[in-house]
C-alpha atoms as a PDB file:
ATOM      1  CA  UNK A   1      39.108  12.640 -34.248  1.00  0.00           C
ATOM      2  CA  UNK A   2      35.280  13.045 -34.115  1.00  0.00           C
ATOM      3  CA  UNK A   3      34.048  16.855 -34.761  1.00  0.00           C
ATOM      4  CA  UNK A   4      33.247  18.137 -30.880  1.00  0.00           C
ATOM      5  CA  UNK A   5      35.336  15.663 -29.053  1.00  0.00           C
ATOM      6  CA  UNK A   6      38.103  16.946 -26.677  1.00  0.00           C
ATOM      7  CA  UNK A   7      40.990  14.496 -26.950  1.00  0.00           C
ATOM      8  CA  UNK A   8      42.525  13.880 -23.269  1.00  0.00           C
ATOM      9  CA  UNK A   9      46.194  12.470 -22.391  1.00  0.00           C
ATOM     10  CA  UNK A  10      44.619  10.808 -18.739  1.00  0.00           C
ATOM     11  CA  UNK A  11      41.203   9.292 -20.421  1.00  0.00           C
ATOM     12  CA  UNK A  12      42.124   5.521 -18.465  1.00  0.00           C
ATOM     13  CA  UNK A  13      42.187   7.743 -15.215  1.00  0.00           C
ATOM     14  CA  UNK A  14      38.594   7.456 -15.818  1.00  0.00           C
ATOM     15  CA  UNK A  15      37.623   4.143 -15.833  1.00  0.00           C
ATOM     16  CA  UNK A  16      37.142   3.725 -12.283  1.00  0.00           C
ATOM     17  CA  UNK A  17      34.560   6.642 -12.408  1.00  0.00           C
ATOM     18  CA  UNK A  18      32.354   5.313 -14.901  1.00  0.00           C
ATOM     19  CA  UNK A  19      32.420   1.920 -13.287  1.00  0.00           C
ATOM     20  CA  UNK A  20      31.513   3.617  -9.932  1.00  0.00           C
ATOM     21  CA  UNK A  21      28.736   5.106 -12.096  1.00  0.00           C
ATOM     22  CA  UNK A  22      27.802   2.141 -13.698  1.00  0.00           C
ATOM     23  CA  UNK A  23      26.956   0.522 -10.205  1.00  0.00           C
ATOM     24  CA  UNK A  24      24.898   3.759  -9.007  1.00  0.00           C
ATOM     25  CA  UNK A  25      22.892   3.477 -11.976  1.00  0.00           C
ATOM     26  CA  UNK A  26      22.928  -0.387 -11.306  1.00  0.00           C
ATOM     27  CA  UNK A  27      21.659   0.473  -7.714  1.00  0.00           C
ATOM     28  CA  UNK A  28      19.259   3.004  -8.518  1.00  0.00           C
ATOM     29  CA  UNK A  29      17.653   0.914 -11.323  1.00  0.00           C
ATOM     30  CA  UNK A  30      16.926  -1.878  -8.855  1.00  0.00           C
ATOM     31  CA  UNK A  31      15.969   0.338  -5.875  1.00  0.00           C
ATOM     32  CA  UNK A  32      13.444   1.989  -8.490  1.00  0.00           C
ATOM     33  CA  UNK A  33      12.005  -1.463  -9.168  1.00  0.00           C
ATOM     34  CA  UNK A  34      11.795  -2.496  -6.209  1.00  0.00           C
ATOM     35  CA  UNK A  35       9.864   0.800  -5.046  1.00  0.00           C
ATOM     36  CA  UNK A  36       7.540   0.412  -8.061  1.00  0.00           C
ATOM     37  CA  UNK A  37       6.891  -3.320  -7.293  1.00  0.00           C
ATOM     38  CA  UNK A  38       5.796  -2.489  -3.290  1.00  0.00           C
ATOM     39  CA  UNK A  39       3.455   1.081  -5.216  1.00  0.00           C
ATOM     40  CA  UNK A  40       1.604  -1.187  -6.944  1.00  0.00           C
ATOM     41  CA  UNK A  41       1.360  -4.000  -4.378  1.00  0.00           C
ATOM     42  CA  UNK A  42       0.287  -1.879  -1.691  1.00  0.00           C
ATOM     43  CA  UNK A  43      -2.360  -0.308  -4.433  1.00  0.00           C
ATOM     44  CA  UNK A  44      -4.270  -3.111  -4.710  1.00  0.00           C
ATOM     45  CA  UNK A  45      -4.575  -4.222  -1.572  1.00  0.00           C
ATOM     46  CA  UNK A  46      -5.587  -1.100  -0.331  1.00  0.00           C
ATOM     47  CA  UNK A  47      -8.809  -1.431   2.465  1.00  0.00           C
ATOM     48  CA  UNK A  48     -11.947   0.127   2.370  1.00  0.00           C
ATOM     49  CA  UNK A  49     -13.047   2.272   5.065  1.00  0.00           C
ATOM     50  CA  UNK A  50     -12.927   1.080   8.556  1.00  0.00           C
ATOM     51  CA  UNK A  51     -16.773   1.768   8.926  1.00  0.00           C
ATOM     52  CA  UNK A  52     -18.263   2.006  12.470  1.00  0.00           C
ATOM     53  CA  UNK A  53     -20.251  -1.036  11.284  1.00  0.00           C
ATOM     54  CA  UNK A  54     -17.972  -3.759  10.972  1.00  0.00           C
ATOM     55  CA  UNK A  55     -14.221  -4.279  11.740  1.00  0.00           C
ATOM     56  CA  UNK A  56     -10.862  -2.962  10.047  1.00  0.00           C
ATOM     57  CA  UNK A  57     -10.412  -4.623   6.533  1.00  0.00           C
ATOM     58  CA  UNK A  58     -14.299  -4.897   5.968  1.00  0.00           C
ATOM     59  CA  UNK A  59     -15.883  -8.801   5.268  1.00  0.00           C
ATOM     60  CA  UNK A  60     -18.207  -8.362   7.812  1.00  0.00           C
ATOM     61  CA  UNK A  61     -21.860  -9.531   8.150  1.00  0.00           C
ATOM     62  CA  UNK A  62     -25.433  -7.945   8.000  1.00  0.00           C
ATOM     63  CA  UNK A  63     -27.848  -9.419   9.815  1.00  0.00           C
ATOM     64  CA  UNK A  64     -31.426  -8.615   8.278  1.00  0.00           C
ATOM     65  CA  UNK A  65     -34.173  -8.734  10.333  1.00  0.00           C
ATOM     66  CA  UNK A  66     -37.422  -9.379   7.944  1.00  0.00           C
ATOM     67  CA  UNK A  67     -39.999 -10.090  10.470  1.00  0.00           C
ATOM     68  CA  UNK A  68     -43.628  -8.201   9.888  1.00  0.00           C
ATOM     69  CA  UNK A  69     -43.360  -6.716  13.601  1.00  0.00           C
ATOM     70  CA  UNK A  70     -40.708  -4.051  12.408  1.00  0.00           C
ATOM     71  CA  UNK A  71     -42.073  -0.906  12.910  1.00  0.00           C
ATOM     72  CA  UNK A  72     -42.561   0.980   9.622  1.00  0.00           C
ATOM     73  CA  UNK A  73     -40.273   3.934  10.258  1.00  0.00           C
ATOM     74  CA  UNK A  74     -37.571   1.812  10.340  1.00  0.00           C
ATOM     75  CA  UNK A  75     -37.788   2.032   6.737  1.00  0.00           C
ATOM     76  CA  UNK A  76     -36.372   4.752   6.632  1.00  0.00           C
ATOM     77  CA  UNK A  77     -32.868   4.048   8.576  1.00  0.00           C
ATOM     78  CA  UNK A  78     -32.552   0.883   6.645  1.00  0.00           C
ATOM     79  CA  UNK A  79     -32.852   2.416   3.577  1.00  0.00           C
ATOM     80  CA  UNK A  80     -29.845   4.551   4.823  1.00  0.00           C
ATOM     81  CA  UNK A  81     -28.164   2.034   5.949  1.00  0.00           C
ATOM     82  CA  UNK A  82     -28.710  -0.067   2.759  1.00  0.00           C
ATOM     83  CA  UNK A  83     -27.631   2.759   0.439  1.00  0.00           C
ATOM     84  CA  UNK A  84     -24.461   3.574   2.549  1.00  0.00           C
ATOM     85  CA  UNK A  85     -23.561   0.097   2.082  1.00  0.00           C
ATOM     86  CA  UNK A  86     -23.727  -0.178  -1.068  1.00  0.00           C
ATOM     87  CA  UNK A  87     -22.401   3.582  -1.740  1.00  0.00           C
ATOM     88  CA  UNK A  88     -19.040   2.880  -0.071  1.00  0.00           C
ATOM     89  CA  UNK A  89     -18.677  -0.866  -1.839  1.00  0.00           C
ATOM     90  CA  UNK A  90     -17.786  -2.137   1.712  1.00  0.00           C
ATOM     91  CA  UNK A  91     -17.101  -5.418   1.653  1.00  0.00           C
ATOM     92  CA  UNK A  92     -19.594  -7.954   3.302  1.00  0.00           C
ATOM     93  CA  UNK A  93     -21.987 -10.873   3.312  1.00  0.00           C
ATOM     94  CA  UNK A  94     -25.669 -10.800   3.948  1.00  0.00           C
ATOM     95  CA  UNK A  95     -27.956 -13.135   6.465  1.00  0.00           C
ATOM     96  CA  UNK A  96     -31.671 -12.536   6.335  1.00  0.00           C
ATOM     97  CA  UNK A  97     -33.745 -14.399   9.253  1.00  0.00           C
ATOM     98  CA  UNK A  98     -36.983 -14.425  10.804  1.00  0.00           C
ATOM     99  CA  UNK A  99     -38.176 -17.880  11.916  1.00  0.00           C
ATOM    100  CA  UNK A 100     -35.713 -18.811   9.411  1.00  0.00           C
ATOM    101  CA  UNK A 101     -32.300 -17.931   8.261  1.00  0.00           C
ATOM    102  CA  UNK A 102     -30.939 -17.825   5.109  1.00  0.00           C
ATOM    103  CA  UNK A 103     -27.337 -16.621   3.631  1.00  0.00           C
ATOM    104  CA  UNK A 104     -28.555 -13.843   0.693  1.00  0.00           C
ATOM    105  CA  UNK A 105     -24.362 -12.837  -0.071  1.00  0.00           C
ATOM    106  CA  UNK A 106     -21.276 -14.573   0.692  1.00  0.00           C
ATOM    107  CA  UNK A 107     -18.942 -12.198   3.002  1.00  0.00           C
ATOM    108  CA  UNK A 108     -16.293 -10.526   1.008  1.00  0.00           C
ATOM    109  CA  UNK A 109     -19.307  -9.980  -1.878  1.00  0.00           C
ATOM    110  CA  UNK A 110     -18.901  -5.812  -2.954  1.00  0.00           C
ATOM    111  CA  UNK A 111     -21.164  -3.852  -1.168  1.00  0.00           C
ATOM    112  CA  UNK A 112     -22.870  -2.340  -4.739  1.00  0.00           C
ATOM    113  CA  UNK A 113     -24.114  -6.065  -4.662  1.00  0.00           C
ATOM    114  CA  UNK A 114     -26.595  -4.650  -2.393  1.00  0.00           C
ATOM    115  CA  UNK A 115     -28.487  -2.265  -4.942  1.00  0.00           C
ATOM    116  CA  UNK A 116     -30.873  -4.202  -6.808  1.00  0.00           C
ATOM    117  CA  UNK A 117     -32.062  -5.168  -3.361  1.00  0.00           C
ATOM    118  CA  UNK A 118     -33.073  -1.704  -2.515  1.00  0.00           C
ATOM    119  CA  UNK A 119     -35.978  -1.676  -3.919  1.00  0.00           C
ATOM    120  CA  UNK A 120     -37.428  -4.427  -1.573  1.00  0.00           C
ATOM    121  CA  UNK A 121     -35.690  -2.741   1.473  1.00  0.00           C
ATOM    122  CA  UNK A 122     -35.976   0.317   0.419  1.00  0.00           C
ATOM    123  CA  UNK A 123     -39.198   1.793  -1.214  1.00  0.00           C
ATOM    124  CA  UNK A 124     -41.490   4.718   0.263  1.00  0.00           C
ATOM    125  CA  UNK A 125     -43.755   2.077   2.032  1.00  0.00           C
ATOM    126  CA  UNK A 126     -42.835  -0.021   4.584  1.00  0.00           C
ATOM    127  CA  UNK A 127     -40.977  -3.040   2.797  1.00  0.00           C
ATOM    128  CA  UNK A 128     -41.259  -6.045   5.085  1.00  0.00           C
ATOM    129  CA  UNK A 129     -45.227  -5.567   4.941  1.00  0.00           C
ATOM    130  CA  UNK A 130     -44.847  -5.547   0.695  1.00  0.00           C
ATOM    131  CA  UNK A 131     -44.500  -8.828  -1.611  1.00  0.00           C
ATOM    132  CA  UNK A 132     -40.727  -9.660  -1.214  1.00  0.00           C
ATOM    133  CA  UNK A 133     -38.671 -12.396  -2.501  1.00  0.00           C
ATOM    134  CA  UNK A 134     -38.706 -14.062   0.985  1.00  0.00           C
ATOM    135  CA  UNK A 135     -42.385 -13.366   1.871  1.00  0.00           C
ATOM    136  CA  UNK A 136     -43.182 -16.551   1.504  1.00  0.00           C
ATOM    137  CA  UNK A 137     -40.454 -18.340   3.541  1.00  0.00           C
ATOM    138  CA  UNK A 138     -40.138 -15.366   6.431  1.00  0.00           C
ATOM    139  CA  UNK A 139     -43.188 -16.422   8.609  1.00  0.00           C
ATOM    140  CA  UNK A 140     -43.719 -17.058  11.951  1.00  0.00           C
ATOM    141  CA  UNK A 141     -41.845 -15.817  15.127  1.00  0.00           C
ATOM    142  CA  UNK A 142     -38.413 -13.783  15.203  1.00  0.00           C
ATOM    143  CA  UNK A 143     -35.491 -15.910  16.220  1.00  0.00           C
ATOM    144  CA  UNK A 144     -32.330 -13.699  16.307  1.00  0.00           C
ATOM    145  CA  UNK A 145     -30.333 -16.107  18.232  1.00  0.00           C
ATOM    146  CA  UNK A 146     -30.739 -18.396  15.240  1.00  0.00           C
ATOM    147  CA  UNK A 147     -30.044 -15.412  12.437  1.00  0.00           C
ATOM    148  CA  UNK A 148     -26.666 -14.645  14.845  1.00  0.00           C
ATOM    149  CA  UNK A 149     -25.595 -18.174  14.424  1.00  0.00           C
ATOM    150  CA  UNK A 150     -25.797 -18.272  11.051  1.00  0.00           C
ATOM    151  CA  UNK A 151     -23.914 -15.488  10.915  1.00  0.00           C
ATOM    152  CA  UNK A 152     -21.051 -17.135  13.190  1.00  0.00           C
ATOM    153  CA  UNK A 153     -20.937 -19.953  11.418  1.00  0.00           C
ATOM    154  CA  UNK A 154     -20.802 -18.091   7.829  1.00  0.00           C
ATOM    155  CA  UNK A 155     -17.854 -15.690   9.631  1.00  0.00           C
ATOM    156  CA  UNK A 156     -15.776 -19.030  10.830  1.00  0.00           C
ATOM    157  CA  UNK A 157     -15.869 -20.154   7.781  1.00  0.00           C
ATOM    158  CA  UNK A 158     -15.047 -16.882   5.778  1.00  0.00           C
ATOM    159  CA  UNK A 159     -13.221 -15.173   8.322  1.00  0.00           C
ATOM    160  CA  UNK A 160     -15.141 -12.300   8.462  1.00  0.00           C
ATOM    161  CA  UNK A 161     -14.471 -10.285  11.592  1.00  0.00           C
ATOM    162  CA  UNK A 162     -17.588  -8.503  12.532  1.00  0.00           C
ATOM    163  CA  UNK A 163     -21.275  -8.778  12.514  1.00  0.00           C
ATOM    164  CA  UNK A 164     -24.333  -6.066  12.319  1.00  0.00           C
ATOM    165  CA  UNK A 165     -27.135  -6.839  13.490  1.00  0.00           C
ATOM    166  CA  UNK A 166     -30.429  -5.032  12.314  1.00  0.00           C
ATOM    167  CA  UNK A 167     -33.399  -6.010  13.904  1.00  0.00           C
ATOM    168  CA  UNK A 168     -36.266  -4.383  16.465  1.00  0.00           C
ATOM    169  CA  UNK A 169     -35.149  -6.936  18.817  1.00  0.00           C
ATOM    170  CA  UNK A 170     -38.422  -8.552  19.714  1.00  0.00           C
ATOM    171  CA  UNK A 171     -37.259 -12.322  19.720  1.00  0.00           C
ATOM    172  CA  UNK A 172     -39.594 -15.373  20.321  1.00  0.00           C
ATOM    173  CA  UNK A 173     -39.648 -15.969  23.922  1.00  0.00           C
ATOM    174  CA  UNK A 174     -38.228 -19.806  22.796  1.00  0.00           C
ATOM    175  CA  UNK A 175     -35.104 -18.403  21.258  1.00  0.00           C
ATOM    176  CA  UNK A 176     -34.051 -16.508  23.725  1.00  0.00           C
ATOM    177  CA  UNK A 177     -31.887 -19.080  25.661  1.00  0.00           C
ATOM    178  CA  UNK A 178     -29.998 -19.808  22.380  1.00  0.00           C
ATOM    179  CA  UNK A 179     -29.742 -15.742  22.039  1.00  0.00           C
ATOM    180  CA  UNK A 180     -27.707 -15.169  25.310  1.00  0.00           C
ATOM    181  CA  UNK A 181     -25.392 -18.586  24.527  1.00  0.00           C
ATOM    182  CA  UNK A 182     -25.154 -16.804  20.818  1.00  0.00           C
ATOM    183  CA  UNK A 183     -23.538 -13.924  22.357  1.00  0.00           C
ATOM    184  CA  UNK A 184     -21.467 -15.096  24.808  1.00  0.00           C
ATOM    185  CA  UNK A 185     -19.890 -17.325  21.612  1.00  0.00           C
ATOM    186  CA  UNK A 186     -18.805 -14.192  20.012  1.00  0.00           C
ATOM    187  CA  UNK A 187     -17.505 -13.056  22.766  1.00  0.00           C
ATOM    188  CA  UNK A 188     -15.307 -16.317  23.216  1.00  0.00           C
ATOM    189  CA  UNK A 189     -14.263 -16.200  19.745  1.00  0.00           C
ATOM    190  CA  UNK A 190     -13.243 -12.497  19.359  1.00  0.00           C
ATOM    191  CA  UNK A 191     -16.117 -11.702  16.824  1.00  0.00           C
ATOM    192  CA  UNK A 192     -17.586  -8.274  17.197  1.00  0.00           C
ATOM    193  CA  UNK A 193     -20.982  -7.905  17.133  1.00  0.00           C
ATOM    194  CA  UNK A 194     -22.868  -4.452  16.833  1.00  0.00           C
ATOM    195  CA  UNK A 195     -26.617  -3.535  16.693  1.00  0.00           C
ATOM    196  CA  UNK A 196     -28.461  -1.395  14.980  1.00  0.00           C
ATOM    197  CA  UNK A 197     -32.488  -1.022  16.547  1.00  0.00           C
ATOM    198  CA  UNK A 198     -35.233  -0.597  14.498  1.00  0.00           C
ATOM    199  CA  UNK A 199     -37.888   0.950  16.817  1.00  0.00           C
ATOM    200  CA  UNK A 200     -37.073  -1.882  19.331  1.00  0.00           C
ATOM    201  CA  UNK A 201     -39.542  -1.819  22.216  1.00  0.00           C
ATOM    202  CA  UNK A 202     -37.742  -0.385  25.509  1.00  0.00           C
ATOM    203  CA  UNK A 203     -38.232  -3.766  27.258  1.00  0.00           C
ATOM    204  CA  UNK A 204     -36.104  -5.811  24.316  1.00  0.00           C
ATOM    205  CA  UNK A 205     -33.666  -3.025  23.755  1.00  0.00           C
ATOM    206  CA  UNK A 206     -32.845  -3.082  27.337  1.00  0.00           C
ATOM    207  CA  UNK A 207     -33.034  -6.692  27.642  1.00  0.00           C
ATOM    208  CA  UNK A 208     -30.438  -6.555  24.679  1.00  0.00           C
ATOM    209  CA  UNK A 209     -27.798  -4.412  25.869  1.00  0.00           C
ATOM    210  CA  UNK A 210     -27.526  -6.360  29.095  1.00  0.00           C
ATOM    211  CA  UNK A 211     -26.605  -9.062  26.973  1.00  0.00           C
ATOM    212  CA  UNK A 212     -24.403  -7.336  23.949  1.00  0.00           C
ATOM    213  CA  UNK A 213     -23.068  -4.170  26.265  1.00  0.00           C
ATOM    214  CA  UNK A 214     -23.845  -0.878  25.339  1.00  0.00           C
ATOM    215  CA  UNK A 215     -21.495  -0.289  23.421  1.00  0.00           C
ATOM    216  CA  UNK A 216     -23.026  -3.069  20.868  1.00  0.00           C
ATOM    217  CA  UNK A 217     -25.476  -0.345  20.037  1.00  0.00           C
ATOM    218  CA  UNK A 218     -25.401   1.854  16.933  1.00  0.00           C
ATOM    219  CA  UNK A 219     -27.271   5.024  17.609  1.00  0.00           C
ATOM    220  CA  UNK A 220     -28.751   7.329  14.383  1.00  0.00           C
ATOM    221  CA  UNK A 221     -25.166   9.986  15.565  1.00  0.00           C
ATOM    222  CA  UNK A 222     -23.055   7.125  13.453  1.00  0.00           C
ATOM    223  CA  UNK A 223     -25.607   6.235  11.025  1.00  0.00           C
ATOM    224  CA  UNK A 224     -25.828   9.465   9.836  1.00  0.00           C
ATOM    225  CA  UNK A 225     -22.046   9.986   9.834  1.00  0.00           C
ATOM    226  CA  UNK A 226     -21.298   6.778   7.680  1.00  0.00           C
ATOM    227  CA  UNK A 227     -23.862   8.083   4.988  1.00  0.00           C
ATOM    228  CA  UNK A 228     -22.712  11.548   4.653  1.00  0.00           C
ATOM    229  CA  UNK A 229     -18.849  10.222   4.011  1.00  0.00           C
ATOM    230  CA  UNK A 230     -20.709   7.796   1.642  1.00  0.00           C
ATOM    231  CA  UNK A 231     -22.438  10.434  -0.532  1.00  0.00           C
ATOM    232  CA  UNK A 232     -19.103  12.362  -0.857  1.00  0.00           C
ATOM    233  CA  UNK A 233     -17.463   9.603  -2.195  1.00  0.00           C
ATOM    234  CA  UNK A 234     -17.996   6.795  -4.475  1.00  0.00           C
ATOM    235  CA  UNK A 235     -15.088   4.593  -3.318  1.00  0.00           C
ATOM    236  CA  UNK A 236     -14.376   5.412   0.629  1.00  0.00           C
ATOM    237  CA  UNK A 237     -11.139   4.358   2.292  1.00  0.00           C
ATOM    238  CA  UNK A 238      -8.449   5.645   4.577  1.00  0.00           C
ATOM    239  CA  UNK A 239      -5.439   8.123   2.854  1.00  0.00           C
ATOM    240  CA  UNK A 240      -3.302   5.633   1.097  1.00  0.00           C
ATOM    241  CA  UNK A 241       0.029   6.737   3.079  1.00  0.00           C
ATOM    242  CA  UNK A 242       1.844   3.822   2.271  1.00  0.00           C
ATOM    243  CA  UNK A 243       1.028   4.156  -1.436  1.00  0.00           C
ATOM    244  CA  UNK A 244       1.961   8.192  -1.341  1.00  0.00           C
ATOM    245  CA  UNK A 245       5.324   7.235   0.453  1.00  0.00           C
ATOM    246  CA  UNK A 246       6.432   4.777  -2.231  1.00  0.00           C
ATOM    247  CA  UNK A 247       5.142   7.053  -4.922  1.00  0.00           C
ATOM    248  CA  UNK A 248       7.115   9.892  -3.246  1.00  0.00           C
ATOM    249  CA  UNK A 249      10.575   7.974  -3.180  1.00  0.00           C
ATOM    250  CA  UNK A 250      10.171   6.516  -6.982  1.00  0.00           C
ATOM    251  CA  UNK A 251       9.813  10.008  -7.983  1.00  0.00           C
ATOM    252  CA  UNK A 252      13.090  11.373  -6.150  1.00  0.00           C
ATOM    253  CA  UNK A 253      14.890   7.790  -6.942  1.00  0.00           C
ATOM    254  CA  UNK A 254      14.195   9.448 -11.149  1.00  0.00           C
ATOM    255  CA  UNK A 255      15.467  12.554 -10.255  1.00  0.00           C
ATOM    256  CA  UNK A 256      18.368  11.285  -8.251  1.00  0.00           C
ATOM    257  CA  UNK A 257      19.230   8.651 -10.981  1.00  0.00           C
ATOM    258  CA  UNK A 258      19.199  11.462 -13.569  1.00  0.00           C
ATOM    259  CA  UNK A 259      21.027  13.984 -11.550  1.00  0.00           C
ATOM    260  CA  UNK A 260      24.175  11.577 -10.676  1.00  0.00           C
ATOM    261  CA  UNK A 261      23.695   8.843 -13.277  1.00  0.00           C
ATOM    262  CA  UNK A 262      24.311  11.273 -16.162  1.00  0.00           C
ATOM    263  CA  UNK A 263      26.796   9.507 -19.119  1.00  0.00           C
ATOM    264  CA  UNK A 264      29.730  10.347 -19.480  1.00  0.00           C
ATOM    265  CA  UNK A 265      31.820   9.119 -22.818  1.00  0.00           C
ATOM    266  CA  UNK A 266      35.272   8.874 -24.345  1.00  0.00           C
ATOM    267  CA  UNK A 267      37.703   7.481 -26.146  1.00  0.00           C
ATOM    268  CA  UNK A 268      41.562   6.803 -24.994  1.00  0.00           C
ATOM    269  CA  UNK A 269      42.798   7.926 -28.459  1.00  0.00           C
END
């Protein structure tokens, strides 16, 4: 006999205990995986903030107005926008337009993709009247119908679910009938579509919320909000309950394991 054992006459009478906690451990162990496998699941596919801008689950769309008639204070709320953007890495895709449209980023592209743009969007003076990548191609009239279905056609094929629109909202007078069917496609096909003026002229801002509703229309209120929760945090996104939950019940499924799965050994002899 083994120094520190305690020799018992009714050791068999134990056998059916340390099977029973042979299959609680068994349990446990695979409950534990399981838990572990759905933490780490639901960790990476954990959304980025639900910004006012564009739907829930981001790959949404900007819509760049770069036409010369922007007035030059709107500088300074794109460069907000811009850098809110690309502070909270929401995901997105970028159309630029003018008399032409052009897809600058694929939707789902990280927002930080955005930075090395700011300084052509984003500089003291007013950008759209300094040498740009696009000067060159971005003349002529404004045709945001055109730049919105782009922007459809890029979300179709992506599914992105949302579009923002940035522009003073002074389209050609040609476009216009293209425009109104534009918007009345989104409507059809469930895409939301919001707007964010640049100094828009009351005439075209008035014209556009007859045709986009008023709640299409981002005022400086939730401009201002999305860049403040931007600047507190590099990576914004809601509280990861489902990821805390899981976490939570892999840490009592250890202590549970180790409170009832303890060993217990001996020998018959």
């Amino acid at each position: 006999m083994a120094a520190g054992s305690l020799p018992l006459a009714d050791a068999p009478a134990l056998w059916p205990y340390a099977r029973r906690t042979r299959l609680v451990r068994l349990g446990l162990g695979f409950a534990l995986l399981g838990l572990f496998a759905a933490a780490v699941y639901s960790a990476f596919h954990l959304q980025t903030r639900a910004t006012s801008y564009f739907a829930q689950g981001g790959r949404g769309i900007l819509v760049l107005d770069l036409s010369a008639s922007v007035d030059p204070r709107a500088n300074q709320r794109l460069r907000t926008l811009m850098r809110t953007l690309a502070n909270s890495d929401q995901r997105l895709g970028l159309v630029a337009f003018e008399e032409q449209t052009y897809e600058l980023l694929p939707p789902g592209t990280r927002g930080d993709e955005i930075r090395p743009m700011l300084r052509f969007f984003g500089t003291s003076n007013p950008s759209f009247r300094s040498e740009t990548p696009w000067s060159v191609s971005f003349l002529g009239g404004t045709n945001i119908g055109l730049g919105l279905r782009l922007a459809r056609q890029v979300a179709e094929r992506n599914g992105a679910g949302s579009v923002l629109l940035v522009s003073d909202l002074q389209d050609s007078t040609s476009d216009l009938p293209l425009l109104a069917d534009e918007i009345g496609q989104y409507r059809t096909e469930g895409l939301r579509l919001r707007v964010l003026p640049m100094f828009p002229p009351p005439a075209s801002l008035a014209l556009f919320t007859s045709l986009a509703g008023k709640s299409a229309i981002v005022d400086d209120r939730v401009l201002r909000e999305n860049a403040a929760v931007a600047q507190r945090q590099s990576v914004v996104s809601a509280f990861p309950g489902w990821v805390f939950l899981l976490a939570t019940g892999l840490l009592l499924g250890l202590a549970l394991n180790e409170y009832v799965g303890r060993r217990l050994e001996w020998s018959p002899s």
